[in-house]
C-alpha atoms as a PDB file:
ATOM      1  CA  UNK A   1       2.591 -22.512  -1.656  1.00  0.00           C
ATOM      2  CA  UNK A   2       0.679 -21.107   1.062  1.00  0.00           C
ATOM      3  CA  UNK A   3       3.879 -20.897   3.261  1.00  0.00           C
ATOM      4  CA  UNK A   4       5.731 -18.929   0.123  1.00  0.00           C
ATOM      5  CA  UNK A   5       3.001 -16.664   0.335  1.00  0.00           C
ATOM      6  CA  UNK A   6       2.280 -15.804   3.601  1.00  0.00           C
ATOM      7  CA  UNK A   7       6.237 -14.959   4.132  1.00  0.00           C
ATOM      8  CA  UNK A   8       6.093 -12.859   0.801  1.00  0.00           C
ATOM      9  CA  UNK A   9       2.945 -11.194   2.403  1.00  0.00           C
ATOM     10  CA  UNK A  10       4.914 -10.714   5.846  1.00  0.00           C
ATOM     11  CA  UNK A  11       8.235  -9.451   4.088  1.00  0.00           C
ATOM     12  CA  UNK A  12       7.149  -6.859   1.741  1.00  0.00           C
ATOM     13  CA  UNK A  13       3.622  -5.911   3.286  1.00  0.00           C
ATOM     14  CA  UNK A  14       1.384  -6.872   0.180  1.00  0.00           C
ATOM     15  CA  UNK A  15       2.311  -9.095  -2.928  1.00  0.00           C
ATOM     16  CA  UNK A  16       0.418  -9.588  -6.436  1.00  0.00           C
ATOM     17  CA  UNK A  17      -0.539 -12.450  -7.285  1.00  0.00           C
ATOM     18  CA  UNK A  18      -3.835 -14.484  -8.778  1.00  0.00           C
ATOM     19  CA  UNK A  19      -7.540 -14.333  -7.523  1.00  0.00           C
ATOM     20  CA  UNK A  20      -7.669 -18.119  -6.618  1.00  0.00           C
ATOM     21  CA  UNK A  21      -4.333 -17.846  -4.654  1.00  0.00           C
ATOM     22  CA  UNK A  22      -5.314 -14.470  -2.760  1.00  0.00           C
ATOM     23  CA  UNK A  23      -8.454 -16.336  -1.642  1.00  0.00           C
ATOM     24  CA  UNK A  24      -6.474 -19.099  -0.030  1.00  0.00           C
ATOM     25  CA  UNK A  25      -3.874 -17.069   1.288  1.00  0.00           C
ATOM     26  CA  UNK A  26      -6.249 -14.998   3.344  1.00  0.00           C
ATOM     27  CA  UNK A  27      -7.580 -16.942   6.140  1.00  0.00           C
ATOM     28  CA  UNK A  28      -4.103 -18.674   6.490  1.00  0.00           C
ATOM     29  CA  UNK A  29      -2.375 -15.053   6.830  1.00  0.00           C
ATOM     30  CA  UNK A  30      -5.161 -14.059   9.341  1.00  0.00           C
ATOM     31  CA  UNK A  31      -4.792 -17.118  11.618  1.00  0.00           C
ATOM     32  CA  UNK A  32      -0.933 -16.113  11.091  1.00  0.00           C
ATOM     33  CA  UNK A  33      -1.554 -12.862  12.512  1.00  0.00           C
ATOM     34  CA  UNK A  34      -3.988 -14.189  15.902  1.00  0.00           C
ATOM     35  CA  UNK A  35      -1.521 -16.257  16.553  1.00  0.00           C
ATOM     36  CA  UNK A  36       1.617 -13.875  16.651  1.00  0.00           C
ATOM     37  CA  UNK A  37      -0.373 -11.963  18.790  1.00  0.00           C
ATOM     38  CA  UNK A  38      -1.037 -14.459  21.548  1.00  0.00           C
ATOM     39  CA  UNK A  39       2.366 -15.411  20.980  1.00  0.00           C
ATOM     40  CA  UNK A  40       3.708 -11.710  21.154  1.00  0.00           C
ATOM     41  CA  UNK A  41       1.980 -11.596  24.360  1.00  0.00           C
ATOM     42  CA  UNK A  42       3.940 -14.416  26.054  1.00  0.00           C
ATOM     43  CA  UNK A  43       1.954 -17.236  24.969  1.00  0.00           C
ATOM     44  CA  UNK A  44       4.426 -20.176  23.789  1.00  0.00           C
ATOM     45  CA  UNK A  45       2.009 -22.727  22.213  1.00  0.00           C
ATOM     46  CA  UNK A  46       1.388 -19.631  19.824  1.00  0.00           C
ATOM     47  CA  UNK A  47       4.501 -19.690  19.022  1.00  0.00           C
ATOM     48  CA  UNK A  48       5.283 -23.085  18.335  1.00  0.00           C
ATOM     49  CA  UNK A  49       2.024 -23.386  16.164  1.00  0.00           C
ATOM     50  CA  UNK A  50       3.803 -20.519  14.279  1.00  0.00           C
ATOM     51  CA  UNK A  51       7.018 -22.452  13.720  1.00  0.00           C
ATOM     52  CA  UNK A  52       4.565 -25.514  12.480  1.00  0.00           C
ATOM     53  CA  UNK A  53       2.944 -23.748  10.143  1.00  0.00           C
ATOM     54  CA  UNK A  54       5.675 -20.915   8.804  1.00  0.00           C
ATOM     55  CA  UNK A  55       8.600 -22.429   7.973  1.00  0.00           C
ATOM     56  CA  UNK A  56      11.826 -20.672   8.524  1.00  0.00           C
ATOM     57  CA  UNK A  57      13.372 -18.003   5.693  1.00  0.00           C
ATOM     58  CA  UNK A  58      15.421 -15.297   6.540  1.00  0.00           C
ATOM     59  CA  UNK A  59      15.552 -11.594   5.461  1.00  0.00           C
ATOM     60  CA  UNK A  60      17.593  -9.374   4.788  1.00  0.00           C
ATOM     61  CA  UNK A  61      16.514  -5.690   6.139  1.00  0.00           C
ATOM     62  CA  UNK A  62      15.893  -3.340   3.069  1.00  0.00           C
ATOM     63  CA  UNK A  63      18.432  -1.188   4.311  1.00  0.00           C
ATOM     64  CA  UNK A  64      21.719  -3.602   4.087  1.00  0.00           C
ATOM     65  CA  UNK A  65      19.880  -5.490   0.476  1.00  0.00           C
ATOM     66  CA  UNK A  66      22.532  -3.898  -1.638  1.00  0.00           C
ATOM     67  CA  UNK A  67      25.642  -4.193   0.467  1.00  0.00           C
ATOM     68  CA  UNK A  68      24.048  -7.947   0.568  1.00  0.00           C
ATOM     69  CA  UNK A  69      24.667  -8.428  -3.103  1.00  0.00           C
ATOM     70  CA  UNK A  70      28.513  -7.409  -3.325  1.00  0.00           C
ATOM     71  CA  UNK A  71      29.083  -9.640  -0.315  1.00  0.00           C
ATOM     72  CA  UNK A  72      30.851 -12.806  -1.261  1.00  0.00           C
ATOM     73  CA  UNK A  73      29.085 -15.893  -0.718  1.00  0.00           C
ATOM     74  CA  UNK A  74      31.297 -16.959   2.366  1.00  0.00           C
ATOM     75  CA  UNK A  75      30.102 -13.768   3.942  1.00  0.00           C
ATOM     76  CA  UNK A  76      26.584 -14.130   2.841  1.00  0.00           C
ATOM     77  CA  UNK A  77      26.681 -17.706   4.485  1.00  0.00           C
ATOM     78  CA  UNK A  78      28.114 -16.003   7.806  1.00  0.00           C
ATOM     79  CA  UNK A  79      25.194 -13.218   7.652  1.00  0.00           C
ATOM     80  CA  UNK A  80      22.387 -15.753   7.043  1.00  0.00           C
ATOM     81  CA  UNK A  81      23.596 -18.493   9.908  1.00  0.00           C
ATOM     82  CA  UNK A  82      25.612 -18.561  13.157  1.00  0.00           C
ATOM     83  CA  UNK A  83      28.283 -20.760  12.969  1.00  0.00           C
ATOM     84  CA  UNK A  84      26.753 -22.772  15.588  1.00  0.00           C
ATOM     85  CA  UNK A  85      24.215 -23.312  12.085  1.00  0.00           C
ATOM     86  CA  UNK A  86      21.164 -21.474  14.261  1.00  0.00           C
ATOM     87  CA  UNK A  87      19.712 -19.058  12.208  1.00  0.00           C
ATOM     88  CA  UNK A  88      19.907 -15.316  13.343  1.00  0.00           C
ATOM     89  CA  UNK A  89      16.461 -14.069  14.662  1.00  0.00           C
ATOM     90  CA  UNK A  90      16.334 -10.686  15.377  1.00  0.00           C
ATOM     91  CA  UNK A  91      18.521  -8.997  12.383  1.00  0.00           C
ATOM     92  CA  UNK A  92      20.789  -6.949  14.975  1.00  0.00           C
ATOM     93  CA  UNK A  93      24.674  -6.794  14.156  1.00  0.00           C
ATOM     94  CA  UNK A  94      26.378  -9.847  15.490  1.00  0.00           C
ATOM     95  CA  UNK A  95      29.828  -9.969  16.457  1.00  0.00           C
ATOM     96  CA  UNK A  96      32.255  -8.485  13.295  1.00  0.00           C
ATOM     97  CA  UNK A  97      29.345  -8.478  11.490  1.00  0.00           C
ATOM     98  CA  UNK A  98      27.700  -5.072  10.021  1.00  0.00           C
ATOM     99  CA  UNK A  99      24.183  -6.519   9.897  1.00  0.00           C
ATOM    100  CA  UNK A 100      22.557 -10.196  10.007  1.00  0.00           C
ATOM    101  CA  UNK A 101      19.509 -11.722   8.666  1.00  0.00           C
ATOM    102  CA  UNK A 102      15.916 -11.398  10.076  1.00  0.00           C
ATOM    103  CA  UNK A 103      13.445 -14.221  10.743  1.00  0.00           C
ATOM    104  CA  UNK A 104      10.648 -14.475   9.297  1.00  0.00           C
ATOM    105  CA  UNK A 105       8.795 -15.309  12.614  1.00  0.00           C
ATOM    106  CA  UNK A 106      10.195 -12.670  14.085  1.00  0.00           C
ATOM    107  CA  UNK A 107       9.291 -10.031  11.924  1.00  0.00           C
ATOM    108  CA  UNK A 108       5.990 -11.348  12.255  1.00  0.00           C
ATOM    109  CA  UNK A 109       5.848 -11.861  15.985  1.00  0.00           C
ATOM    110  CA  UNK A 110       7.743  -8.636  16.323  1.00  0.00           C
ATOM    111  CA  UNK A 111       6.788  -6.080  13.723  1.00  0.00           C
ATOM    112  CA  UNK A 112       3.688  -7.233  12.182  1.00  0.00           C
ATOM    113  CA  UNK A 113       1.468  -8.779  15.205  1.00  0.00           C
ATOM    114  CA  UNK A 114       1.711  -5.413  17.411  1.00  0.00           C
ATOM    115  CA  UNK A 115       0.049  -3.520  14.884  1.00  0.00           C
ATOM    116  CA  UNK A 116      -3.120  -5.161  15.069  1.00  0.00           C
ATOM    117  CA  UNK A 117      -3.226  -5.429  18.743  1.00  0.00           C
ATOM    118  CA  UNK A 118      -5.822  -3.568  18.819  1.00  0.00           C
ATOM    119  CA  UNK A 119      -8.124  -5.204  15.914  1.00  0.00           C
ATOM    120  CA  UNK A 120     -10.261  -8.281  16.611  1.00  0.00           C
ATOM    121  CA  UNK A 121      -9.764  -9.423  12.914  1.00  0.00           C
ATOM    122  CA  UNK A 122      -9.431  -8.446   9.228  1.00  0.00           C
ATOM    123  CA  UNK A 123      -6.264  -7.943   9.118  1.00  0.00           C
ATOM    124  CA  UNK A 124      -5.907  -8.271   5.406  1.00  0.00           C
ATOM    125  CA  UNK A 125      -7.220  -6.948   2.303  1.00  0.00           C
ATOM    126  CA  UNK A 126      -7.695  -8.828  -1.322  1.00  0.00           C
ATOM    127  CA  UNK A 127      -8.187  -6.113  -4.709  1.00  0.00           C
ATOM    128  CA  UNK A 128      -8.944  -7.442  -7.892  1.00  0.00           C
ATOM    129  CA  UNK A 129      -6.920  -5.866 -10.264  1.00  0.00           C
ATOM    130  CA  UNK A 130      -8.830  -5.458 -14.154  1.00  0.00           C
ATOM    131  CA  UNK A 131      -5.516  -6.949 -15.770  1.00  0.00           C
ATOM    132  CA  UNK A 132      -4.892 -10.859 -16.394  1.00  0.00           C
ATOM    133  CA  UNK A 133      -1.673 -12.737 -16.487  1.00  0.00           C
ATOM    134  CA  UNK A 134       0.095 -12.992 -19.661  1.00  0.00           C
ATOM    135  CA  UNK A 135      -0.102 -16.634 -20.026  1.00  0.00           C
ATOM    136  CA  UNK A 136      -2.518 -18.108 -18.973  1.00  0.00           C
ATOM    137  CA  UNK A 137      -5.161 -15.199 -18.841  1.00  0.00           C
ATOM    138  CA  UNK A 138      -5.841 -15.854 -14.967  1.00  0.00           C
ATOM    139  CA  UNK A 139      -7.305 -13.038 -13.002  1.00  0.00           C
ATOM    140  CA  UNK A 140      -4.936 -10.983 -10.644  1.00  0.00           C
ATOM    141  CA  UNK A 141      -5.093  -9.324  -7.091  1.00  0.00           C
ATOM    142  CA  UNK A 142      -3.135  -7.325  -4.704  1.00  0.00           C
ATOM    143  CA  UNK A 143      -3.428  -8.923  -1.078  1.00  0.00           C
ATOM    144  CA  UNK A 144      -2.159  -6.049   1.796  1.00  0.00           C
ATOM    145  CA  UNK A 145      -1.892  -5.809   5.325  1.00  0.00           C
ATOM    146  CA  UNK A 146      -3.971  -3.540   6.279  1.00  0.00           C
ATOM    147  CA  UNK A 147      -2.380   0.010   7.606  1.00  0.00           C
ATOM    148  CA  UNK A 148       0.505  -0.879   4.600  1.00  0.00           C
ATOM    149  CA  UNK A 149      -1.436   0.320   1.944  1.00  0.00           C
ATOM    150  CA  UNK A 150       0.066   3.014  -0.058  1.00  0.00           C
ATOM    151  CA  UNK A 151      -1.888   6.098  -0.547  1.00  0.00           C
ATOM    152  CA  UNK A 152      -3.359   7.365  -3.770  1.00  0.00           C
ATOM    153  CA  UNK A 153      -0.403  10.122  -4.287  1.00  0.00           C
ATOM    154  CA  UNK A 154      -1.110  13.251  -4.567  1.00  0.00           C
ATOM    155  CA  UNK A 155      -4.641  14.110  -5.125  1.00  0.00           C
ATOM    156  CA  UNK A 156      -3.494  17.405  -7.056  1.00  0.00           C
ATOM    157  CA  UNK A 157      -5.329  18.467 -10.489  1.00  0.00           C
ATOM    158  CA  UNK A 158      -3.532  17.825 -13.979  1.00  0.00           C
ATOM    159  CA  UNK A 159      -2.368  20.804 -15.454  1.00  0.00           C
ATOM    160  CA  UNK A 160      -5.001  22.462 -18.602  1.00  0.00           C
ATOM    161  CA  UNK A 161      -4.233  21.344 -21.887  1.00  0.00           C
ATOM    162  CA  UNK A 162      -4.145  24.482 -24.018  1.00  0.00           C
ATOM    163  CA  UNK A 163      -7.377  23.701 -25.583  1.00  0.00           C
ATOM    164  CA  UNK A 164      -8.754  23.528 -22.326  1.00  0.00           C
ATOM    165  CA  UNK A 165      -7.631  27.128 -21.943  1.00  0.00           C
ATOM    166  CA  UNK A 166      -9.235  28.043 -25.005  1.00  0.00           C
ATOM    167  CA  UNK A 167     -12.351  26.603 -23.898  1.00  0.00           C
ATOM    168  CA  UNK A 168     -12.352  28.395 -20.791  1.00  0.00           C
ATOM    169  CA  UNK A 169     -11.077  31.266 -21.981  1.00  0.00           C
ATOM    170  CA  UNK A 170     -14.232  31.545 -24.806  1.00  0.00           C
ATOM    171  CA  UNK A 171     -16.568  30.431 -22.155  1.00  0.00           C
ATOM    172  CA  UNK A 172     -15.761  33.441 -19.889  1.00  0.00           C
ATOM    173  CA  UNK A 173     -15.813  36.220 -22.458  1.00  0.00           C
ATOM    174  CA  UNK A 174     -19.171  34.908 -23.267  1.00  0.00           C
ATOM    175  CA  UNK A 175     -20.239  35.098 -19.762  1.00  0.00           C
ATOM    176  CA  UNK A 176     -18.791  38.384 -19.295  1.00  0.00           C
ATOM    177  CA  UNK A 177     -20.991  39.835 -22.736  1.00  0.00           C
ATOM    178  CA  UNK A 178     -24.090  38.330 -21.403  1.00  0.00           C
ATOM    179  CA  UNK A 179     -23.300  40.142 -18.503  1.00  0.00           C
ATOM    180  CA  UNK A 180     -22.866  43.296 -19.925  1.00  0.00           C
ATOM    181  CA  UNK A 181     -25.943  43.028 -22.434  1.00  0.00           C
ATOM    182  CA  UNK A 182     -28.000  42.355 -19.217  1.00  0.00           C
ATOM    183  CA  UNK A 183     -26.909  45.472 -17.427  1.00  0.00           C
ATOM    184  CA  UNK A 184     -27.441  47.688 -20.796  1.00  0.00           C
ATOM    185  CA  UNK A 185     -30.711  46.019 -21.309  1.00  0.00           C
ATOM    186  CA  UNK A 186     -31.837  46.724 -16.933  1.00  0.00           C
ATOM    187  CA  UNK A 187     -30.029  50.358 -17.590  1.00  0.00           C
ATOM    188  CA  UNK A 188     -32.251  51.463 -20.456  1.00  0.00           C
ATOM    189  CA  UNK A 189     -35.445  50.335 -19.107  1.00  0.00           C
ATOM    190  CA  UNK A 190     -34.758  51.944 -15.623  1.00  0.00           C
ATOM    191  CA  UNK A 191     -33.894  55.047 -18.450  1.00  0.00           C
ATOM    192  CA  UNK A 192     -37.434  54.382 -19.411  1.00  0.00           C
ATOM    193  CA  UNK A 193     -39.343  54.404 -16.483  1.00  0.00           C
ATOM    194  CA  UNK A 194     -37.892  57.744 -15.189  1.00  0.00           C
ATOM    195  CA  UNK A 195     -38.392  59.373 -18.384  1.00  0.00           C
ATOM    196  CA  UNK A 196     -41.543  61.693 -17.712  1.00  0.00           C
ATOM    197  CA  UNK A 197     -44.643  60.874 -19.600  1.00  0.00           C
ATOM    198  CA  UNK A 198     -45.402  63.030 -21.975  1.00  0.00           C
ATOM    199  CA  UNK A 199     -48.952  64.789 -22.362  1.00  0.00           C
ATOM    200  CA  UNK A 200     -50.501  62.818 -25.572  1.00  0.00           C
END
């Protein structure tokens, strides 16, 4: 399960899934991570531990996912696999072939790892989402890479409802006449006080 997850995590950049299974997943994904690292950096006991503990899926790059699906499975065989039976690594174009199948390792050795060169750690995050599954009524999270997260959108404000306008509208034309009673009001005293007094 933990293997499922972890290439999930590594294929799509964050994945949904329950609280209890986020909180498992996350050490395993950051030793994941330290190791591609070392291992992007040469070191080929990193690498090996990778292959232990990842087993081997292959993707197919967003890109080519719906000429993919019309292939026929013959071709889909000869896009997943060399005919040697290796499995492509790198997802470049082999031979007749307009694209091939990634590994999962090396996405992660090769794409994932070098972002977090420079962090010592933390390279995921878990949010608890307020829903529950349907079924079962289990509590559910989002687990990201950090850096992948997608932004809030736009940050614009919604459009005024017309009562809104209304309000406003009623609010300023009040403002405005307690305005102008205020001015009449300082007028008519400053009236007052250069009136000359008048001999009683």
């Amino acid at each position: 399960m933990q293997r499922n997850l972890a290439q999930s995590l590594f294929e799509h950049g964050q994945i949904r899934t329950t609280v209890p299974k986020a909180k498992d997943l996350k050490p395993f994904a950051e030793r994941l991570i330290t190791l591609a690292k070392r291992a992007s950096r040469g070191d080929l006991i990193a690498r090996r531990q990778i292959h232990k503990l990842l087993s081997e899926r292959s993707l197919i790059p967003a890109a080519h996912q719906a000429a993919y699906e019309e292939l026929a499975d013959a071709k889909r065989r000869q896009v997943m696999a060399a005919r040697s039976g290796r499995r492509h690594r790198t997802g470049a174009a082999k031979g007749r072939l307009d694209f091939t199948a990634e590994s999962i390792t090396h996405r992660l050795i090769n794409t994932v790892a070098p972002k977090f060169q420079d962090r010592p750690g933390g390279y995921t995050r878990l949010i608890k989402l307020g829903t529950r599954r349907v079924g079962d009524q289990s509590p559910l999270a989002v687990i990201q890479l950090v850096g992948d997260e997608e932004g809030p959108g736009s940050v614009t404000k919604p459009a005024k409802s017309a009562r809104r306008k209304r309000v406003d509208a009623r609010y300023a034309a009040a403002v405005k006449s307690a305005k102008a009673f205020a001015k009449s009001r300082r007028d008519a005293g400053k009236a007052e006080s250069e009136a000359p007094a008048g001999d009683g």
